[in-house]
C-alpha atoms as a PDB file:
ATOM      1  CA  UNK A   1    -117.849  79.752 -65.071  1.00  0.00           C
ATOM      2  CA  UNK A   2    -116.926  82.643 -62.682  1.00  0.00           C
ATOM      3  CA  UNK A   3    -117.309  81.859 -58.673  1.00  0.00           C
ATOM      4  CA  UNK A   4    -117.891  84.826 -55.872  1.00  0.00           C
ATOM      5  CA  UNK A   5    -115.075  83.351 -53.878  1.00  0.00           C
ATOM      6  CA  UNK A   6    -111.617  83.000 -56.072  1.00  0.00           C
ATOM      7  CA  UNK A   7    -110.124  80.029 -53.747  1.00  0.00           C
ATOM      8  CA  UNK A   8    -113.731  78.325 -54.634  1.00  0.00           C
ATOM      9  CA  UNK A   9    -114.107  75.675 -57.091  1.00  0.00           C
ATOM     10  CA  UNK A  10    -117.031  76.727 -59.270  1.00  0.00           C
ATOM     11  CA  UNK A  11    -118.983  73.413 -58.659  1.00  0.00           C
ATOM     12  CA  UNK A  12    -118.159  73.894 -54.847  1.00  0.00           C
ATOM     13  CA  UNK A  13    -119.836  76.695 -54.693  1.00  0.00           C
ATOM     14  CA  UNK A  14    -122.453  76.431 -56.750  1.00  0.00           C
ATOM     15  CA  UNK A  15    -123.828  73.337 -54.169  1.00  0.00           C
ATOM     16  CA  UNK A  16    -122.951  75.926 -51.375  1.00  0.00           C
ATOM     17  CA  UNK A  17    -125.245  78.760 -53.031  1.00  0.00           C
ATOM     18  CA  UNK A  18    -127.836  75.810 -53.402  1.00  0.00           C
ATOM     19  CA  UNK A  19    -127.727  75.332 -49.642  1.00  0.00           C
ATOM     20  CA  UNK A  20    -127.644  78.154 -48.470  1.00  0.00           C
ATOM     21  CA  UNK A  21    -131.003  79.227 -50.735  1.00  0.00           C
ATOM     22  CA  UNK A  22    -132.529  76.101 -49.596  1.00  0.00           C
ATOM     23  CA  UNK A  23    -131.884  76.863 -45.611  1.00  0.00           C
ATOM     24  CA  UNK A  24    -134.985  78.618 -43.825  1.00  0.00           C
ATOM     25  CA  UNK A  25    -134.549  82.766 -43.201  1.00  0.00           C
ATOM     26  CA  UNK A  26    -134.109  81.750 -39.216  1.00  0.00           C
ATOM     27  CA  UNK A  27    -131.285  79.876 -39.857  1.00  0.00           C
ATOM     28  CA  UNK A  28    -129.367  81.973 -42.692  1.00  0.00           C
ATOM     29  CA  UNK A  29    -130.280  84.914 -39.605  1.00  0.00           C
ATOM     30  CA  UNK A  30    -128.812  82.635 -36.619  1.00  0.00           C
ATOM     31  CA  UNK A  31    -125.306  82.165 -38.825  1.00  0.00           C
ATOM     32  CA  UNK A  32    -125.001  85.562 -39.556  1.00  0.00           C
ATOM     33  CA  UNK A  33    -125.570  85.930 -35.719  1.00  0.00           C
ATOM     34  CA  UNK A  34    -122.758  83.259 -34.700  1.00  0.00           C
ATOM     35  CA  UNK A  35    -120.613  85.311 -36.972  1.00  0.00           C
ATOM     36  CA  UNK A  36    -121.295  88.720 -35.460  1.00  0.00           C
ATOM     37  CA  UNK A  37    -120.584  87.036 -32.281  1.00  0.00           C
ATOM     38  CA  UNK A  38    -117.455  85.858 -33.378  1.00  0.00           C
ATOM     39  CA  UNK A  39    -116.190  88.830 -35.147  1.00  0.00           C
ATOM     40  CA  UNK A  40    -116.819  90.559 -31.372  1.00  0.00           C
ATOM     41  CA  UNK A  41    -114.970  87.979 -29.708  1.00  0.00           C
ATOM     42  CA  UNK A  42    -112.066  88.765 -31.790  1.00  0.00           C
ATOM     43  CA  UNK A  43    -112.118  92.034 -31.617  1.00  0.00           C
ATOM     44  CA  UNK A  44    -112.793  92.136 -27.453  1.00  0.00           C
ATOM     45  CA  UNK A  45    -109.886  89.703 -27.476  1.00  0.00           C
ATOM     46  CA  UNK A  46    -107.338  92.091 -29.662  1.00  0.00           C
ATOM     47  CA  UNK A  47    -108.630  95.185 -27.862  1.00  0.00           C
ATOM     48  CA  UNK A  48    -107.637  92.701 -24.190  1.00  0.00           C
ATOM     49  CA  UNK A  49    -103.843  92.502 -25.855  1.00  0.00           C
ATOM     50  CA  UNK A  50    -103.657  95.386 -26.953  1.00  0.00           C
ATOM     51  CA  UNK A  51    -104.515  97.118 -23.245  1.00  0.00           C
ATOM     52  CA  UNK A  52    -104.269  94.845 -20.858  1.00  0.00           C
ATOM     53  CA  UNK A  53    -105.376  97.434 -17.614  1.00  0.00           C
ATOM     54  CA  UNK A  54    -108.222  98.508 -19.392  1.00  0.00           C
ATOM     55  CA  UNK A  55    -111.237  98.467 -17.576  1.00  0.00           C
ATOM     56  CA  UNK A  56    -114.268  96.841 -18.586  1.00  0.00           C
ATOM     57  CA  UNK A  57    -115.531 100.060 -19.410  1.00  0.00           C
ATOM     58  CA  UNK A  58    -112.984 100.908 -21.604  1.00  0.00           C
ATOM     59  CA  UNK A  59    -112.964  98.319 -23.077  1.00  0.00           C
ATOM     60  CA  UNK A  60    -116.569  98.685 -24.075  1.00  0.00           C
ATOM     61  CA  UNK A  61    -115.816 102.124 -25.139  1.00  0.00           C
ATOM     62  CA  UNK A  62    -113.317 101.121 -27.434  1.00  0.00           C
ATOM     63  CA  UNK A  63    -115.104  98.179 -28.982  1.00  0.00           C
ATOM     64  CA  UNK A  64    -117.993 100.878 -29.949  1.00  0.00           C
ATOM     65  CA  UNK A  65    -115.456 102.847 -31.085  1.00  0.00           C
ATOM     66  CA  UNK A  66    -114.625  99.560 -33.712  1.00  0.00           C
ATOM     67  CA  UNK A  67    -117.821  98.456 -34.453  1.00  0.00           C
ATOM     68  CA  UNK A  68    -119.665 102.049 -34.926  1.00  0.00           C
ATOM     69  CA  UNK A  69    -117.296 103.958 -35.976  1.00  0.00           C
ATOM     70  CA  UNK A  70    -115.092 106.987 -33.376  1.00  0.00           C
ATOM     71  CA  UNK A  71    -117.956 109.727 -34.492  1.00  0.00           C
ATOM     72  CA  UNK A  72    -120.580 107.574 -33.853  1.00  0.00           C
ATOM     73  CA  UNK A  73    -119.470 106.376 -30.787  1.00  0.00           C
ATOM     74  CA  UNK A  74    -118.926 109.398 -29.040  1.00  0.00           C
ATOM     75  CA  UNK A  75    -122.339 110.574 -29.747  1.00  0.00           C
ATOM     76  CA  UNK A  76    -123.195 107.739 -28.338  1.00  0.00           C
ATOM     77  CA  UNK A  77    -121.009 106.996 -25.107  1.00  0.00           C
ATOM     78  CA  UNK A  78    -118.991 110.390 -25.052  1.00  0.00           C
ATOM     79  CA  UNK A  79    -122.253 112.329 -24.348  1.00  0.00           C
ATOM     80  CA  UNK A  80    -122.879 111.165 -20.991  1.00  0.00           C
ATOM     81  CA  UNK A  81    -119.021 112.579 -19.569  1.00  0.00           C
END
């Protein structure tokens, strides 16, 4: 039996599928939520390191630059310079 997840035992998983198919939509849609937090926090937290006199609205700028993309972002943020 093949598994999505190669470090996964195939029995592992397959009571991990069954959970997660058995949660409600609000909850599946508040993990995926803590995660997109997270991923942010990390990300605000690497851009902090990597330029530490940034100002807060830099550092805004450059997370939109991360999460949407340069070309996106400066349609969005750039536009108003």
């Amino acid at each position: 039996m093949s598994t999505l997840s190669p470090d996964t035992h195939p029995e592992v998983e397959q009571i991990q599928l069954g959970l997660i198919r058995r949660m409600p939509s609000w909850v599946k849609f508040a993990l995926v939520d803590d995660l997109n937090e997270t991923v942010k926090a990390f990300a605000l937290s690497g851009i902090r390191q990597r330029c530490p006199n940034a100002t807060p609205d830099q550092i805004h700028r450059q997370l939109a630059g991360l999460m949407l993309g340069e070309e996106l972002a400066c349609k969005v943020y750039d536009h108003a310079r």
